[in-house]
C-alpha atoms as a PDB file:
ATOM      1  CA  UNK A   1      33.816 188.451 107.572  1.00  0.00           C
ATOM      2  CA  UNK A   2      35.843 186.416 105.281  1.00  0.00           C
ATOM      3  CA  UNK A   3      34.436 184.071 103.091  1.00  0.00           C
ATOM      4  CA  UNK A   4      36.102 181.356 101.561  1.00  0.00           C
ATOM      5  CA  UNK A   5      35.075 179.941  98.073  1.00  0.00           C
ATOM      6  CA  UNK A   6      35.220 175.965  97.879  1.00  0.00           C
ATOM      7  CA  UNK A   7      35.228 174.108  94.211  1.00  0.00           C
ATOM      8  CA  UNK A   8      33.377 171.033  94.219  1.00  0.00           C
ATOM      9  CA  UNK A   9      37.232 169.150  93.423  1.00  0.00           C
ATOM     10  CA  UNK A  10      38.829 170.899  95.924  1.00  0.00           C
ATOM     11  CA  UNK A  11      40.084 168.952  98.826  1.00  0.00           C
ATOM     12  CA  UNK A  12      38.742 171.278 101.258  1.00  0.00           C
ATOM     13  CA  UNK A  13      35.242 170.453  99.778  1.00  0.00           C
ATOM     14  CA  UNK A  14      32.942 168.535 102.081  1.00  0.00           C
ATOM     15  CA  UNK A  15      32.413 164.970 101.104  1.00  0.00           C
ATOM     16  CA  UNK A  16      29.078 164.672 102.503  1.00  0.00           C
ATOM     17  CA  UNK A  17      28.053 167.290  99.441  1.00  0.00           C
ATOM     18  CA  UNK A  18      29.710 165.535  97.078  1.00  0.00           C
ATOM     19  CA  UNK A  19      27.040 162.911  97.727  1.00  0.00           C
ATOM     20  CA  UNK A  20      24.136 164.747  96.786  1.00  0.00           C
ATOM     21  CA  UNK A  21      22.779 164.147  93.828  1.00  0.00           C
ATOM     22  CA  UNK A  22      23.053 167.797  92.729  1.00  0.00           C
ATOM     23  CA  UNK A  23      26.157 168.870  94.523  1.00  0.00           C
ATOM     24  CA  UNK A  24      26.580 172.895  94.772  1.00  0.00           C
ATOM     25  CA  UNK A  25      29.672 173.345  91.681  1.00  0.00           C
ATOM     26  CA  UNK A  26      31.048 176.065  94.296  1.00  0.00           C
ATOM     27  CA  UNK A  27      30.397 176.674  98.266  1.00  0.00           C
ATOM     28  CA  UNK A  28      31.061 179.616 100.019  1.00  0.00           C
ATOM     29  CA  UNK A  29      31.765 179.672 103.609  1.00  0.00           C
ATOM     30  CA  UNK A  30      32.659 181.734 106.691  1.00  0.00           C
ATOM     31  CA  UNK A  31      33.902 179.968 109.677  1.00  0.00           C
ATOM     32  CA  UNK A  32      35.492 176.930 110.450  1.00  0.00           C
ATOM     33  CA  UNK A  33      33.454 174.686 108.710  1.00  0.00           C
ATOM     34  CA  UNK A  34      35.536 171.335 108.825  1.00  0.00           C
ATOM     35  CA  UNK A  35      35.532 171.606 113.065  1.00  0.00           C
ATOM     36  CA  UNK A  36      31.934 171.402 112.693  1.00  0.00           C
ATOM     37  CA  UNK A  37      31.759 168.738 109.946  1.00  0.00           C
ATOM     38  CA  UNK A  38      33.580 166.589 112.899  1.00  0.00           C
ATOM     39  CA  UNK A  39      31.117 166.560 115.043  1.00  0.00           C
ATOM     40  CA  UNK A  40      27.534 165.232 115.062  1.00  0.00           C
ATOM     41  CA  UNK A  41      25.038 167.347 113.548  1.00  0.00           C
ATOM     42  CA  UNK A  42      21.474 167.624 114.006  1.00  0.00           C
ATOM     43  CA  UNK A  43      19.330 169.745 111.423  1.00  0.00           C
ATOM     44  CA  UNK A  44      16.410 171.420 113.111  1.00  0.00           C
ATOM     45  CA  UNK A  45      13.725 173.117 110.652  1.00  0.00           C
ATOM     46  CA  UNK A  46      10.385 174.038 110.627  1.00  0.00           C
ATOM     47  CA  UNK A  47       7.498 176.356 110.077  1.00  0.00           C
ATOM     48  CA  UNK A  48       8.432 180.262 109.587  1.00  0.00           C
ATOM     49  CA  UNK A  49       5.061 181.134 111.277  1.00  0.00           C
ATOM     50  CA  UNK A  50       5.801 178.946 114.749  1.00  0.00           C
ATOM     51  CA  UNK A  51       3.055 178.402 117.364  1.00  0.00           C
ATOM     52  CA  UNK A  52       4.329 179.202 121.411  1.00  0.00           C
ATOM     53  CA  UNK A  53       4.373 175.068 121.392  1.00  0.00           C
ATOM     54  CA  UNK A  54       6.548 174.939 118.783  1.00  0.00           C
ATOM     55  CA  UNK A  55       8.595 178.032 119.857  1.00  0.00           C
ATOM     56  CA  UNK A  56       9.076 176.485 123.028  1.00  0.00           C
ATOM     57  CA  UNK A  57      10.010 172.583 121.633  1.00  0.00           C
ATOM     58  CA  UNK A  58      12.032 174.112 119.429  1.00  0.00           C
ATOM     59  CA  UNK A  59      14.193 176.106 121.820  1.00  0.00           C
ATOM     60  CA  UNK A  60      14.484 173.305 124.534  1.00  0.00           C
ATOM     61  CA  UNK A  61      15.014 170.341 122.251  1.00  0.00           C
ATOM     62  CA  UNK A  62      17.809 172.387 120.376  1.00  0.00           C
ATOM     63  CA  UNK A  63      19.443 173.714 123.623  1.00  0.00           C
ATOM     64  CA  UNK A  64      20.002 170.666 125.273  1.00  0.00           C
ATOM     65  CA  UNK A  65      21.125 169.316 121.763  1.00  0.00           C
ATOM     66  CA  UNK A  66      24.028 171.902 121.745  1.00  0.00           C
ATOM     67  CA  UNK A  67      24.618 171.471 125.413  1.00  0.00           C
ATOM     68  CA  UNK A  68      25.435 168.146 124.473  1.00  0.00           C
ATOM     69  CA  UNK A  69      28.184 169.286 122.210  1.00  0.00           C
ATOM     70  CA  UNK A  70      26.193 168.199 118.658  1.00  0.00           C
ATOM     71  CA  UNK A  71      26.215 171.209 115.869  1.00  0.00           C
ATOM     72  CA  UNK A  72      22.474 172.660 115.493  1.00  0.00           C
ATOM     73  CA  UNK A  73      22.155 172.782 111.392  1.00  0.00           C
ATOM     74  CA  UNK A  74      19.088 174.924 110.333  1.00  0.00           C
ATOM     75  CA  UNK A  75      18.963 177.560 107.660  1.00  0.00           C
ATOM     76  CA  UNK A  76      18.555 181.153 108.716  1.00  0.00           C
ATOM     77  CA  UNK A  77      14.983 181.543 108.080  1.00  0.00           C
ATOM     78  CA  UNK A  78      12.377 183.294 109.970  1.00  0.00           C
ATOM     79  CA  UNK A  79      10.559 180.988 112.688  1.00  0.00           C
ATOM     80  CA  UNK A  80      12.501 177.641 113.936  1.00  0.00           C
ATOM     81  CA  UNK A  81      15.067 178.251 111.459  1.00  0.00           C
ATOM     82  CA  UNK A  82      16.307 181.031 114.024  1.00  0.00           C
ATOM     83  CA  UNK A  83      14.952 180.188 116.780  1.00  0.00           C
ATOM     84  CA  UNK A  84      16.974 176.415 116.912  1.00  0.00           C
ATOM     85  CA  UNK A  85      20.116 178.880 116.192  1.00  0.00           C
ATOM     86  CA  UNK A  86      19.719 181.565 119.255  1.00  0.00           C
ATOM     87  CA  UNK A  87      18.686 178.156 121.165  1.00  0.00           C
ATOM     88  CA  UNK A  88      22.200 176.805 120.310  1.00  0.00           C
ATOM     89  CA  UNK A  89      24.300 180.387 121.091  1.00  0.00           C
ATOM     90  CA  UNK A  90      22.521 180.622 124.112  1.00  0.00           C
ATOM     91  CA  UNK A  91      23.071 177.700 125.357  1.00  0.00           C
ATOM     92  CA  UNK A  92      27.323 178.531 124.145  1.00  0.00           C
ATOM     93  CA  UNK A  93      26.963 175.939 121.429  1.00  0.00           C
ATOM     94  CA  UNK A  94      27.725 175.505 117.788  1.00  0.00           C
ATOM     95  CA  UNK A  95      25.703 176.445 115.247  1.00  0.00           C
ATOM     96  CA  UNK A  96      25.570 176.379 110.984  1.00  0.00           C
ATOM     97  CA  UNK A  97      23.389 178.153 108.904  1.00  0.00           C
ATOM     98  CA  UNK A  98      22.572 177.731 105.005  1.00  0.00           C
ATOM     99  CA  UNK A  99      21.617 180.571 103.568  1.00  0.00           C
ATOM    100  CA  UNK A 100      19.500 181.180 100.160  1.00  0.00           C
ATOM    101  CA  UNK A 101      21.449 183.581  98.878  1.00  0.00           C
ATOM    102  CA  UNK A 102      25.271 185.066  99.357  1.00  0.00           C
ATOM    103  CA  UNK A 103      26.726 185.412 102.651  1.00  0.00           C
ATOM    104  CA  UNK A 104      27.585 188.934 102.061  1.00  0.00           C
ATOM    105  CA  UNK A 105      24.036 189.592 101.954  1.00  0.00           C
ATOM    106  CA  UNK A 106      21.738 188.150 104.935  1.00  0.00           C
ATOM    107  CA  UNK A 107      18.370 186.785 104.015  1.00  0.00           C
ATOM    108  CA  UNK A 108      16.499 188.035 105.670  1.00  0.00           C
ATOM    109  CA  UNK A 109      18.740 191.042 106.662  1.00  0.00           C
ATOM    110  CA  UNK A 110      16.516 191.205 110.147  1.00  0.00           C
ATOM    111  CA  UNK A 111      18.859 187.777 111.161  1.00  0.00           C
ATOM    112  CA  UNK A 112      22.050 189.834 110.217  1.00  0.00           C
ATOM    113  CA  UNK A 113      23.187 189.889 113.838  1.00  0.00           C
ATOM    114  CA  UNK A 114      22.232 186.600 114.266  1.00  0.00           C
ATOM    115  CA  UNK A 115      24.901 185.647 111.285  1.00  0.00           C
ATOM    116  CA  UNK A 116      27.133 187.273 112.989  1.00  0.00           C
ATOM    117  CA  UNK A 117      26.860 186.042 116.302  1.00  0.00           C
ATOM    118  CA  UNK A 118      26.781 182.251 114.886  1.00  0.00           C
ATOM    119  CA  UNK A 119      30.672 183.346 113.334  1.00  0.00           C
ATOM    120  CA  UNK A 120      31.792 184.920 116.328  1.00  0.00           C
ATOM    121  CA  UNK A 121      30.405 182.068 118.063  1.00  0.00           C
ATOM    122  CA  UNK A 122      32.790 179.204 116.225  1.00  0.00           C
ATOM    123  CA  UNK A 123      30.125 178.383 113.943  1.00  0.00           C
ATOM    124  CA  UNK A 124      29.911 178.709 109.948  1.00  0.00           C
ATOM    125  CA  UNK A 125      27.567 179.665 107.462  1.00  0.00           C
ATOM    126  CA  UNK A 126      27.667 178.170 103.842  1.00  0.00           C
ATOM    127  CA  UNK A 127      26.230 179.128 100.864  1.00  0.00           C
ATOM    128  CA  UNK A 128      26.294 177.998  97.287  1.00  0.00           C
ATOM    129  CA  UNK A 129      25.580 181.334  95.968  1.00  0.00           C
ATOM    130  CA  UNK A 130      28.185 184.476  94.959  1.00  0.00           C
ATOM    131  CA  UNK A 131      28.062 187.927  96.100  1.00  0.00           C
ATOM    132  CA  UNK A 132      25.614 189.390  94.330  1.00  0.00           C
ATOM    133  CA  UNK A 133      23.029 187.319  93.400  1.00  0.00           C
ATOM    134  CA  UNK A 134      19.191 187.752  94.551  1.00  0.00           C
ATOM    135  CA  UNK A 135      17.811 185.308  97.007  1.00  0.00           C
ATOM    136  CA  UNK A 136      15.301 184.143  94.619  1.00  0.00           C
ATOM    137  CA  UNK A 137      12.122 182.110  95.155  1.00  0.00           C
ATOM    138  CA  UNK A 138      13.757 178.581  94.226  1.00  0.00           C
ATOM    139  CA  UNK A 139      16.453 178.834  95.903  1.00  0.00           C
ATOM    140  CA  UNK A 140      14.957 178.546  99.587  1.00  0.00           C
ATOM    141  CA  UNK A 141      14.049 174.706  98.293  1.00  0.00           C
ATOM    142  CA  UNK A 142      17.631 174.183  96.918  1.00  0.00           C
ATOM    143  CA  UNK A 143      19.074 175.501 100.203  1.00  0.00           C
ATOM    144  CA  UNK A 144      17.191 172.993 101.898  1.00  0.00           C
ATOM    145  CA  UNK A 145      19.134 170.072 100.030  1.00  0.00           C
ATOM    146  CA  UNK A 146      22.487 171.249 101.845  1.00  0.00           C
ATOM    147  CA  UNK A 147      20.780 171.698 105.166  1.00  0.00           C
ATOM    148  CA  UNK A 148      19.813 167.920 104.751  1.00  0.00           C
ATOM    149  CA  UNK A 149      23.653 167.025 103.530  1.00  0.00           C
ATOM    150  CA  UNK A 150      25.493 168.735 106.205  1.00  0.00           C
ATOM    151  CA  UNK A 151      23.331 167.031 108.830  1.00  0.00           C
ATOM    152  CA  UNK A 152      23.293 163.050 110.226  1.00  0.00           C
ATOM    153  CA  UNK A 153      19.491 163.552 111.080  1.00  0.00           C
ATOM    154  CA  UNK A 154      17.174 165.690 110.577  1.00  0.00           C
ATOM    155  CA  UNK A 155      14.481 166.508 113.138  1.00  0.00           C
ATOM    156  CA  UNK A 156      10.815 168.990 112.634  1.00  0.00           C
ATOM    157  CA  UNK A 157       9.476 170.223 115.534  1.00  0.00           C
ATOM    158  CA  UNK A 158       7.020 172.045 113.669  1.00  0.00           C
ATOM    159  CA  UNK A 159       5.262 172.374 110.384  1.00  0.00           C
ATOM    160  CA  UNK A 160       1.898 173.407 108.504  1.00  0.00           C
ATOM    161  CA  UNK A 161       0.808 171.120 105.814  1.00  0.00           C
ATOM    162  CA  UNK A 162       2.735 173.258 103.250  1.00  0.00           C
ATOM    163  CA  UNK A 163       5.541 174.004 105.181  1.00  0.00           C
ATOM    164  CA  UNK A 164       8.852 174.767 102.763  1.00  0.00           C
ATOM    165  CA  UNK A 165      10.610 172.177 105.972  1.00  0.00           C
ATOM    166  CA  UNK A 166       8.259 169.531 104.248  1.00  0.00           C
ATOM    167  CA  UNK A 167      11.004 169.733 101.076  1.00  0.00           C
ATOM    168  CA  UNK A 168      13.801 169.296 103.629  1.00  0.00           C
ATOM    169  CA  UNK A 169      12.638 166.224 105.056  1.00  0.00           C
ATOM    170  CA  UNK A 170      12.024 164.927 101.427  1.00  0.00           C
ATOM    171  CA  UNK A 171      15.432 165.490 100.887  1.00  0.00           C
ATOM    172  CA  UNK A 172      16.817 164.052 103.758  1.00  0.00           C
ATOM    173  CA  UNK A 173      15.072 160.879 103.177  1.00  0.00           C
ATOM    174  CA  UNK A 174      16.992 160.743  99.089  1.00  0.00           C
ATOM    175  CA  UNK A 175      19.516 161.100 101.263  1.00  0.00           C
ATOM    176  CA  UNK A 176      19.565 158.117 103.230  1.00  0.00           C
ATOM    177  CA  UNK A 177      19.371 160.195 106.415  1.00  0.00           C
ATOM    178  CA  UNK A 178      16.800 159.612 109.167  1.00  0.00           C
ATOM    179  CA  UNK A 179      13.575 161.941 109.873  1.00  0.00           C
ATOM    180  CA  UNK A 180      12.358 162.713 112.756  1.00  0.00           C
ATOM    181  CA  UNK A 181       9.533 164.865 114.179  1.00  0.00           C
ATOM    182  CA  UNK A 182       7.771 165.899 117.354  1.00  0.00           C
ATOM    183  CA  UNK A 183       4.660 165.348 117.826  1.00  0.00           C
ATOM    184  CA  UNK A 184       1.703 168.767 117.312  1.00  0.00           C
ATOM    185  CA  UNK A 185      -1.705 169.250 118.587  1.00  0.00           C
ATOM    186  CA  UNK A 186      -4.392 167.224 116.308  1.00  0.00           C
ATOM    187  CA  UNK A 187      -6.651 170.451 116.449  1.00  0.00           C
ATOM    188  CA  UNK A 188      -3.441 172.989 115.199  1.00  0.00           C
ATOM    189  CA  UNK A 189      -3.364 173.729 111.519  1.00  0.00           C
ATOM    190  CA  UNK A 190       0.986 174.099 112.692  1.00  0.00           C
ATOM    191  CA  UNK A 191       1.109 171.060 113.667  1.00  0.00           C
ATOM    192  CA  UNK A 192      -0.036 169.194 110.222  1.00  0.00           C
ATOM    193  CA  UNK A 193       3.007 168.388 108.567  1.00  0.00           C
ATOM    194  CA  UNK A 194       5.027 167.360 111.743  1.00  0.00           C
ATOM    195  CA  UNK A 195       2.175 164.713 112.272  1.00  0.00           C
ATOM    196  CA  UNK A 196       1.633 163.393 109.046  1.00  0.00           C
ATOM    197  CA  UNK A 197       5.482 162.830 108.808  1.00  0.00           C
ATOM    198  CA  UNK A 198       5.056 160.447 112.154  1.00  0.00           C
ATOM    199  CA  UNK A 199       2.368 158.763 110.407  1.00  0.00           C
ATOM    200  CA  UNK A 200       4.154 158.234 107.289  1.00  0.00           C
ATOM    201  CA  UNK A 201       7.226 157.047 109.805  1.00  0.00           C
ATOM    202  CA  UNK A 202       8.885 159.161 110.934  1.00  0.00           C
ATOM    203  CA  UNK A 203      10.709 158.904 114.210  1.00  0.00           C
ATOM    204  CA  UNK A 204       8.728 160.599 117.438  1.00  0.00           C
ATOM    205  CA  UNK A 205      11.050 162.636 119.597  1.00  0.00           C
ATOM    206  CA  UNK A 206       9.925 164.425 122.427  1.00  0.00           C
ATOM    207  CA  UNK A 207      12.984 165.475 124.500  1.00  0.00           C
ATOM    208  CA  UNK A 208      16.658 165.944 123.224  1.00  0.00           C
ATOM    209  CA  UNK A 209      17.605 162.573 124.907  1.00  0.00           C
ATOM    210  CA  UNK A 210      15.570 160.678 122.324  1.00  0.00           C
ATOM    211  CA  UNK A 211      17.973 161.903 119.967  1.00  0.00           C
ATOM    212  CA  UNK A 212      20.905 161.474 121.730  1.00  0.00           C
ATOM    213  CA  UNK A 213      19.482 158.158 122.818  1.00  0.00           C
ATOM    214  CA  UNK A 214      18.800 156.949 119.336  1.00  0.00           C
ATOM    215  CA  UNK A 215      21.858 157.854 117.682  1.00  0.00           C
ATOM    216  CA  UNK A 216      24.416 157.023 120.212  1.00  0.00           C
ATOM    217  CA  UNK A 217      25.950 160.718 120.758  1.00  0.00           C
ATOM    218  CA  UNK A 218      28.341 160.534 122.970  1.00  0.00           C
ATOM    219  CA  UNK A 219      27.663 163.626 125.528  1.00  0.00           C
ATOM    220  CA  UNK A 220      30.426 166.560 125.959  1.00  0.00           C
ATOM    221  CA  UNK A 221      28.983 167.880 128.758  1.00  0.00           C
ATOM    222  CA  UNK A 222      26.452 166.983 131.562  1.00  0.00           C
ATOM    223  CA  UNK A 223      23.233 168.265 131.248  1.00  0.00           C
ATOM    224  CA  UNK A 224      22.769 170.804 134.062  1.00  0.00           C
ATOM    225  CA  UNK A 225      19.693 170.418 136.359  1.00  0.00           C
ATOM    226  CA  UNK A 226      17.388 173.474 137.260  1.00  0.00           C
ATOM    227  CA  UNK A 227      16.415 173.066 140.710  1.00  0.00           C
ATOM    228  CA  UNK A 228      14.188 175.035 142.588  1.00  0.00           C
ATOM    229  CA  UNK A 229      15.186 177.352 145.503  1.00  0.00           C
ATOM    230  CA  UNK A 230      11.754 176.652 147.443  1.00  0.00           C
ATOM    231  CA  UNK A 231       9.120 174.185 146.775  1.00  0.00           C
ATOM    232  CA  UNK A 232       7.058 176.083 144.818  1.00  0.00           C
ATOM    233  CA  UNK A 233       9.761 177.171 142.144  1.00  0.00           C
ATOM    234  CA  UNK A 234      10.454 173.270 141.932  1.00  0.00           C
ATOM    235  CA  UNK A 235       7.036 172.345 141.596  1.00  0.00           C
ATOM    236  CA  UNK A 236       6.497 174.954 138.431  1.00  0.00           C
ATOM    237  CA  UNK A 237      10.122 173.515 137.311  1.00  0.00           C
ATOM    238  CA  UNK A 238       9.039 170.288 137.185  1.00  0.00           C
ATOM    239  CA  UNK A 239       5.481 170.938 135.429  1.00  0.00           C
ATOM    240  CA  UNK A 240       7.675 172.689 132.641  1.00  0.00           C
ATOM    241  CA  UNK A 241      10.233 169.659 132.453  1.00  0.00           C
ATOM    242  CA  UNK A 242       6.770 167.350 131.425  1.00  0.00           C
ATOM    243  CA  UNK A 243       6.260 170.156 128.318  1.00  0.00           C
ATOM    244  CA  UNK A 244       3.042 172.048 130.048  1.00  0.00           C
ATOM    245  CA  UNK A 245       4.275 175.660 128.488  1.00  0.00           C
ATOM    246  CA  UNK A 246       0.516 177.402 129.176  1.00  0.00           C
ATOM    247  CA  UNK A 247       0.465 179.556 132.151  1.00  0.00           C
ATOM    248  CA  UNK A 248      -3.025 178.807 132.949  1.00  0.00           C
ATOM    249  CA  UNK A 249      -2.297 175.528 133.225  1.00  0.00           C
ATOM    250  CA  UNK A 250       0.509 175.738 135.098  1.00  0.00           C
ATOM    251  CA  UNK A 251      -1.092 177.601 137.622  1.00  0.00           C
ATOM    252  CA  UNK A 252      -3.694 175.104 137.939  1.00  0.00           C
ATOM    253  CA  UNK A 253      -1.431 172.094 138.265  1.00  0.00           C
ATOM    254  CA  UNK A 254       0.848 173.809 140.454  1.00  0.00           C
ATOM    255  CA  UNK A 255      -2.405 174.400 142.897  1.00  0.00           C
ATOM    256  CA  UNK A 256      -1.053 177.506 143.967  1.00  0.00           C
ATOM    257  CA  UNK A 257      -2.558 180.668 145.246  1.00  0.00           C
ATOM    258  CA  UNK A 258      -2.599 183.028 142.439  1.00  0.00           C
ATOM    259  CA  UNK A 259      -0.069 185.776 144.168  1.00  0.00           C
ATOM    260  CA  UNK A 260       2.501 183.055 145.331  1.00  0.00           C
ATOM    261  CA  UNK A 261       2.162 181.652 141.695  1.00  0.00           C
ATOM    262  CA  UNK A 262       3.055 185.109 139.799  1.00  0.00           C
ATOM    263  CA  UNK A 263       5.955 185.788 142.601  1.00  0.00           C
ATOM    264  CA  UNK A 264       7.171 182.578 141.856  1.00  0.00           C
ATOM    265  CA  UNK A 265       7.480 182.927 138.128  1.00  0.00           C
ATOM    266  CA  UNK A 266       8.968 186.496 138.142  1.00  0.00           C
ATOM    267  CA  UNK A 267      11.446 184.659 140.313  1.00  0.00           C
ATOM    268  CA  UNK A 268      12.274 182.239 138.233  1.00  0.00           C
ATOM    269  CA  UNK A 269      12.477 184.218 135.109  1.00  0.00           C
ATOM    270  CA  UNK A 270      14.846 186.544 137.041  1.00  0.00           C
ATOM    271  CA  UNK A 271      17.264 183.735 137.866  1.00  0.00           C
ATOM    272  CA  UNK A 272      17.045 182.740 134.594  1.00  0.00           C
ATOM    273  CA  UNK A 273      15.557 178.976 135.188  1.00  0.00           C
ATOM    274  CA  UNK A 274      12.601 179.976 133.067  1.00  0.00           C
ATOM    275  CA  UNK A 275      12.073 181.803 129.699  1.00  0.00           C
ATOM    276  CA  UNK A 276       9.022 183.490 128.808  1.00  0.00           C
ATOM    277  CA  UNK A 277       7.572 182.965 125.467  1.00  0.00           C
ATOM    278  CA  UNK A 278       5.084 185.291 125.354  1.00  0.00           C
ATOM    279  CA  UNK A 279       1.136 184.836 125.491  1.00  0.00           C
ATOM    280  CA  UNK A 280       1.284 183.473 129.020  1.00  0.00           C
ATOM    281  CA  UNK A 281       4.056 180.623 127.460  1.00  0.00           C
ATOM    282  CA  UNK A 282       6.666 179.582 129.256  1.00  0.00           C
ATOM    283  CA  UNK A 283       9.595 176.940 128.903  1.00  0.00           C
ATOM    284  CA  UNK A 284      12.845 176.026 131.012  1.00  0.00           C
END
């Protein structure tokens, strides 16, 4: 992996760093970074402990996103962090990570292969720290500055009332930049901080096309449609298009016979229309 060391008077440096209040004095990055810098970016954070709502809002909402040809921002870490980056490989997007310590040393090292998939991908990663120097403790709120700079908006699609995402969307708003969250469960200690945030202001979103909506992207691709081979795969598709991810409740909605309902699902999975998300959870 090569990594390339930026000075903050370079001419390869980004300008939207140079902006920040507290611009990194040096940035190190693998990948193309300026490709990415061209084309709208969306940062995606959130809790590191994620709910199977906010797994499964997390990996449709940044999905589509990348579908649509914007760059997922997040920054490596454990929970939506990596979850909004598989969501954007898998879907054959673009991705960029910020990482709290040197890129020749992956924190956490359990997201190593997921570094190097985002390179080998077309994405980038960028950090402002040198080989050899510990990810410490402050530095995971620092990161979170340059996650906020390298993005247009920034969107939580979950968060606990302490959640370290909280210090991203704090810095997104010094920034100038628009927050926006989607909405939890009142009764879900995860879901805290994301709903405070919309009562403080910030923007609802609950699909990727009030993004895309909001902010005028411009779409690369159509979005493709999952159909149903039969009507009872299209019914289930369409009960997971309205956000129901609980499998008891799907099967109740659905009002299907218990054996056609589990047929139907392993079906779908198979085909790969449907994800599971574990604990009976489910998402398109």
């Amino acid at each position: 992996m090569i990594v390339k060391k930026l000075l903050l008077n370079a001419n390869a440096y980004p300008a939207v760093l140079r902006q920040l209040s507290s611009p990194p004095k040096e940035l190190f990055v693998a990948g193309e970074l300026d490709e990415l810098l061209a084309r709208p970016r969306v940062a995606i954070v959130g809790s590191r402990k994620v709910s199977a709502y906010g797994r499964s809002v997390t990996m449709q909402i940044a999905g589509e996103l990348a579908r649509q040809g914007i760059v997922i921002v997040s920054g490596l870490a454990l929970g939506v962090d990596g979850l909004a980056h598989r969501a954007a490989l898998e879907a054959g997007g673009l991705t960029l990570a910020v990482l709290p310590g040197p890129i020749e040393t992956i924190y956490p090292s359990s997201h190593t292969a997921l570094a190097r998939q985002i390179i080998d991908s077309g994405g980038a990663l960028v950090s402002e720290y040198p080989a050899g120097t510990p990810a410490y403790k402050p530095n995971f709120v620092a990161r979170n500055r340059i996650v906020a700079g390298l993005s247009d908006v920034l969107l939580i699609t979950e968060a606990a009332l302490k959640s370290g995402s909280l210090h991203t969307a704090r810095f997104a708003l010094e920034q100038g930049k628009d927050v926006l969250a989607v909405p939890g469960n009142i009764a879900s200690e995860m879901s805290v901080g994301a709903n405070n945030l919309l009562k403080a202001g910030a923007t609802p979103v609950t699909s990727a096309d009030d993004v895309l909506r909001l902010f005028d992207f411009k779409p690369a691709v159509k979005a493709r449609a999952v159909r149903g081979a039969n009507a009872a795969e299209q019914s289930l598709i369409d009960l997971l298009a309205q956000g129901m991810a609980d499998g008891a409740n799907l099967l109740e909605a659905s009002a299907l016979q218990v054996g056609e309902f589990n047929q139907t699902l392993t079906m779908l999975e198979i085909t790969g229309k449907i994800r599971a998300l574990g604990g009976n959870q489910w998402s398109l």
